[in-house]
Protein backbone atom coordinates (compact mmCIF):
# COMPACT_ATOMS: atom_id res chain seq x y z
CA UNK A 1 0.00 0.00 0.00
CA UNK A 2 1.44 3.61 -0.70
CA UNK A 3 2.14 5.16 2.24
CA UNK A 4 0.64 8.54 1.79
CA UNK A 5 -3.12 6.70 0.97
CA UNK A 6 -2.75 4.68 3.78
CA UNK A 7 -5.04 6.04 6.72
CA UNK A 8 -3.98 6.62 10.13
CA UNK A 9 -5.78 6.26 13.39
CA UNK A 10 -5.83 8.92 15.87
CA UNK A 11 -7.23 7.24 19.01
CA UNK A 12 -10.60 7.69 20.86
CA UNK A 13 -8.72 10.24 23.70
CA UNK A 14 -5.40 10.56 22.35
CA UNK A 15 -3.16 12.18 19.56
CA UNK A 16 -1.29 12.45 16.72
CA UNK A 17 1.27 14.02 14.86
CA UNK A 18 2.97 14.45 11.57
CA UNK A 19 5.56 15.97 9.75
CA UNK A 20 4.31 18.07 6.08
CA UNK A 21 6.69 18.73 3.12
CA UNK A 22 5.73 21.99 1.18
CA UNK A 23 2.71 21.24 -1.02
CA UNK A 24 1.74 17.82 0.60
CA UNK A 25 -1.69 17.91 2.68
CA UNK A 26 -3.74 15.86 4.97
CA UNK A 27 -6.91 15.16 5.29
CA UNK A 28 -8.59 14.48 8.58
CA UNK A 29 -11.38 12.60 8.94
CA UNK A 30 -14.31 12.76 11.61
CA UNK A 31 -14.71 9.19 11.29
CA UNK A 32 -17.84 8.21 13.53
CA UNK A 33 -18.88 11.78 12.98
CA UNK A 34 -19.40 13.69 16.24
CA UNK A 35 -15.11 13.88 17.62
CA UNK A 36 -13.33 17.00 17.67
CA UNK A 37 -9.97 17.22 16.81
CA UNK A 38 -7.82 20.14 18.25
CA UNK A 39 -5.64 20.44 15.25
CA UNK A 40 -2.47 22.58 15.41
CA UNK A 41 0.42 22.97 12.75
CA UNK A 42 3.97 24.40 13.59
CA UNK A 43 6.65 25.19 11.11
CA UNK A 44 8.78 22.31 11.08
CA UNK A 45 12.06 24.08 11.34
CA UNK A 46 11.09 26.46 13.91
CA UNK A 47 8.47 25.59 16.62
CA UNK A 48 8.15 29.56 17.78
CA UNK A 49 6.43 29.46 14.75
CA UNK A 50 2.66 27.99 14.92
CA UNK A 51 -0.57 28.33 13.40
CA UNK A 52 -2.40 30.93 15.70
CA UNK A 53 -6.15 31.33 16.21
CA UNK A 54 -5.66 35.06 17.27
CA UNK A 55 -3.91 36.00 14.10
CA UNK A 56 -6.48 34.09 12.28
CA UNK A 57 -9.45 35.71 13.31
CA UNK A 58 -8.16 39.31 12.42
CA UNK A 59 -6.87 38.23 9.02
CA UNK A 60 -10.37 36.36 7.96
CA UNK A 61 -12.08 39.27 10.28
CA UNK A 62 -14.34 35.94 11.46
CA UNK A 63 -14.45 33.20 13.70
CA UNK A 64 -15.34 30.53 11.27
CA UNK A 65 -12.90 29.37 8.72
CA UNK A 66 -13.99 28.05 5.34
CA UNK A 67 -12.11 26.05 2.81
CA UNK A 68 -10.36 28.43 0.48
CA UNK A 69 -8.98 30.46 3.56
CA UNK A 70 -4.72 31.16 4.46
CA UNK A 71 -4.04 29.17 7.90
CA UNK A 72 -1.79 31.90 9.22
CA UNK A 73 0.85 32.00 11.66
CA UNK A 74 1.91 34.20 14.68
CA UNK A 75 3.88 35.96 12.12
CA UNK A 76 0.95 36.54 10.11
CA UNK A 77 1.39 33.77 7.29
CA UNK A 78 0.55 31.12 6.04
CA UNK A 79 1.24 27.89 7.15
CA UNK A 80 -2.00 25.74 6.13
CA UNK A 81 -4.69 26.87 3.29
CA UNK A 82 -7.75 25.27 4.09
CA UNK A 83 -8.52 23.22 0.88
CA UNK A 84 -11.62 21.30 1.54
CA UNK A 85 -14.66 20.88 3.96
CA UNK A 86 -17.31 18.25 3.78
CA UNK A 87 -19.10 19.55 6.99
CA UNK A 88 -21.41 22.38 7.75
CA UNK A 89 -18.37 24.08 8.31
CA UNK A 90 -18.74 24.65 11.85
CA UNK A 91 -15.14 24.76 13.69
CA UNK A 92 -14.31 26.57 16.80
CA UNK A 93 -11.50 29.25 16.69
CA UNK A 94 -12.57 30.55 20.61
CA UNK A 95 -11.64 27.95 22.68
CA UNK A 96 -8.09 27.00 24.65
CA UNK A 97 -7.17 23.34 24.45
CA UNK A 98 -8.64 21.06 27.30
CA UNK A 99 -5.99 20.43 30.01
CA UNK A 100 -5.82 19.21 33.24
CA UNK A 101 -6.44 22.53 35.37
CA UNK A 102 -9.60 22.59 32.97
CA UNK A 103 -11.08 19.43 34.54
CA UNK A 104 -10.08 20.06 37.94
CA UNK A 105 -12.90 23.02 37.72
CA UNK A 106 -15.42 20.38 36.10
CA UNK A 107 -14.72 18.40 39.62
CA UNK A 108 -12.68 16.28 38.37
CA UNK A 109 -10.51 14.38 41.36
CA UNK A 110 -8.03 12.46 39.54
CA UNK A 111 -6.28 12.88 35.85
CA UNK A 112 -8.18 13.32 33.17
CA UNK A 113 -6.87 13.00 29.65
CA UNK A 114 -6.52 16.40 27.58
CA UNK A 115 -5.81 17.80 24.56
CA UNK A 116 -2.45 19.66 26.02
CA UNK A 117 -0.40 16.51 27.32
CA UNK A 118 -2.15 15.00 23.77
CA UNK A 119 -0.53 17.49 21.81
CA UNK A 120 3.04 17.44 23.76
CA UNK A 121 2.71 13.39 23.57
CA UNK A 122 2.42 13.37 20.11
CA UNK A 123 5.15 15.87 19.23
CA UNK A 124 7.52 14.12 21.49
CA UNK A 125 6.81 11.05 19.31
CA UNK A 126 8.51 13.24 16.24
CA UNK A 127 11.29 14.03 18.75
CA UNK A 128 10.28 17.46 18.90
CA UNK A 129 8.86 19.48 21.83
CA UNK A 130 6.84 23.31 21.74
CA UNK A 131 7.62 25.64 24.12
CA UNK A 132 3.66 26.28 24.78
CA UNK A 133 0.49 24.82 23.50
CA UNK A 134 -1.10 27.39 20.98
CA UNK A 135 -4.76 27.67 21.09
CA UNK A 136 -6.01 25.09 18.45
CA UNK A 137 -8.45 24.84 16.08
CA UNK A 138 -10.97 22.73 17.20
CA UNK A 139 -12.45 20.87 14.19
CA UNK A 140 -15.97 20.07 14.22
CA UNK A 141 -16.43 21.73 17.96
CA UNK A 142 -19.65 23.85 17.95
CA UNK A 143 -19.37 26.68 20.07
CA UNK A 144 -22.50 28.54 19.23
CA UNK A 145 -21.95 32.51 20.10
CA UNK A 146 -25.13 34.73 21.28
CA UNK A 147 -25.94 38.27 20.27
CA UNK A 148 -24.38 39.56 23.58
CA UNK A 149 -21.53 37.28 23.56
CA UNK A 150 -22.47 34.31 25.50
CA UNK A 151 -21.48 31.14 24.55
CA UNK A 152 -22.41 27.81 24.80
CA UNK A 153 -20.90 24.26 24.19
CA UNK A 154 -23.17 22.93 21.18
CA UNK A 155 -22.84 19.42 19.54
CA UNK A 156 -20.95 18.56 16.71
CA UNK A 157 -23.48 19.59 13.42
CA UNK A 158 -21.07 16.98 10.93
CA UNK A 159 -21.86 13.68 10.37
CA UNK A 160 -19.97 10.22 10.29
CA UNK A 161 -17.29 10.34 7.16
CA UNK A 162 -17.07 14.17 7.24
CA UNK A 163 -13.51 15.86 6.45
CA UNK A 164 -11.27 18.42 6.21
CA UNK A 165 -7.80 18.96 4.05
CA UNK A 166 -5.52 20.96 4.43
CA UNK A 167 -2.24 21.85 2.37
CA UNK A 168 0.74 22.92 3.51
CA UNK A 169 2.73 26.35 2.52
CA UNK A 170 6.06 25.26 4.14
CA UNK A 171 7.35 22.46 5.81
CA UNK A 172 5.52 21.85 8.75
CA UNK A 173 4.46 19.67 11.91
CA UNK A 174 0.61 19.38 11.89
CA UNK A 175 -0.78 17.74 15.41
CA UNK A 176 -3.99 16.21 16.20
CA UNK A 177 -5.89 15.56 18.99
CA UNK A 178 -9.05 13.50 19.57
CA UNK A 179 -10.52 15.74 22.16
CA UNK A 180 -11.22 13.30 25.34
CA UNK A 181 -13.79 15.39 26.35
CA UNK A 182 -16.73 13.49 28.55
CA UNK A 183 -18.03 16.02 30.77
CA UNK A 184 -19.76 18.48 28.23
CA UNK A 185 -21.53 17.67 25.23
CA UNK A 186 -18.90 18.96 22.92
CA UNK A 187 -18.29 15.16 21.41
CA UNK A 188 -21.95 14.54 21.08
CA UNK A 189 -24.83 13.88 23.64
CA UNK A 190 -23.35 10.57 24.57
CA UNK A 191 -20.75 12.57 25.36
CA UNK A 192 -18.13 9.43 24.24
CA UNK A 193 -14.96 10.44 22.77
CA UNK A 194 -14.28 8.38 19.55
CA UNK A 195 -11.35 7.60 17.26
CA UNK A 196 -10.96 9.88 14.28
CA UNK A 197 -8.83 9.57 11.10
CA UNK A 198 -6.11 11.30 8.96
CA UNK A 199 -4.56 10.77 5.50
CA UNK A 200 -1.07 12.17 3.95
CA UNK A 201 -1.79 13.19 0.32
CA UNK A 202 0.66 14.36 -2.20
């Protein structure tokens, strides 16, 4: 089997990571249809260097981003463009990555899996380590936003088989985690984290 069709499972809880040469992309797949996937991308020959969700939001002046859109960086450009989008399109550019401080205030008593030690986990598999976690983009996480600002923690609106691709505009580290989130509804109304899905193409 080639390599880059082969698909690659990014466990129910857990995380991912993967190196990107210039002009290859991946394609991440919601697999069972109601997982996020914090998704982050750093440039591969300098971690200071990361996809940011702050600098995103001013360059596409809005909080959704839609295929066709520059992924930029902290230094304003691009690391990702956002290529393709099965789904309604629904992400979530608002929220920090789960961690464990985060589930100590939802009363958790003991460790709970999170998206933080997922990301560092998975870079460390690559032999690489960030110096902080950037605020991801949380694919498929619906985070619906009221007229004065409120927010709320929605369920996914994609389905089973839904995707994303994107391509990559240098050479660069994309990381992916399969949000373990069980206390809100974020994963679905079961509220069970499932595995999701990626593919290298190109």
């Amino acid at each position: 089997m080639n390599k880059q069709s082969e698909h690659f499972t990014i466990p129910a809880r857990s995380g991912k990571a993967v190196r990107l040469n210039k002009g290859q992309s991946v394609k991440i797949i919601n697999t069972y249809g109601s997982q996020v996937v914090d998704t982050w991308a750093f440039n591969a020959e300098d971690l200071t260097e990361y996809m940011s969700m702050e600098h995103l939001r001013a360059c596409l002046e809005r909080i959704f981003p839609h295929a066709g859109d520059p992924m930029v960086t902290n230094r304003r450009r691009p690391i990702l463009t956002f290529i393709q989008d099965t789904s309604p399109g629904i992400h979530d550019t608002l929220m920090a990555a789960c961690d464990d401080y985060r589930y100590r205030l939802l009363n958790c008593t003991e460790y709970h899996d999170n998206c933080t030690d997922n990301l560092y986990a998975s870079m460390e598999q690559l032999g690489q380590r960030p110096a902080e976690c950037p605020s991801p983009l949380n694919l498929w996480m619906n985070i619906p936003v009221g007229e004065n600002g409120a927010t709320q923690w929605g369920v996914p609106a994609s389905k089973p088989g839904d995707y994303v691709v994107f391509r990559a505009e240098t050479n660069c580290i994309v990381a992916m985690s399969a949000c373990p989130q069980d206390i809100l509804p974020i994963n679905g109304k079961a509220r069970a984290p499932t595995a999701a899905h990626y593919q290298v193409l190109g």
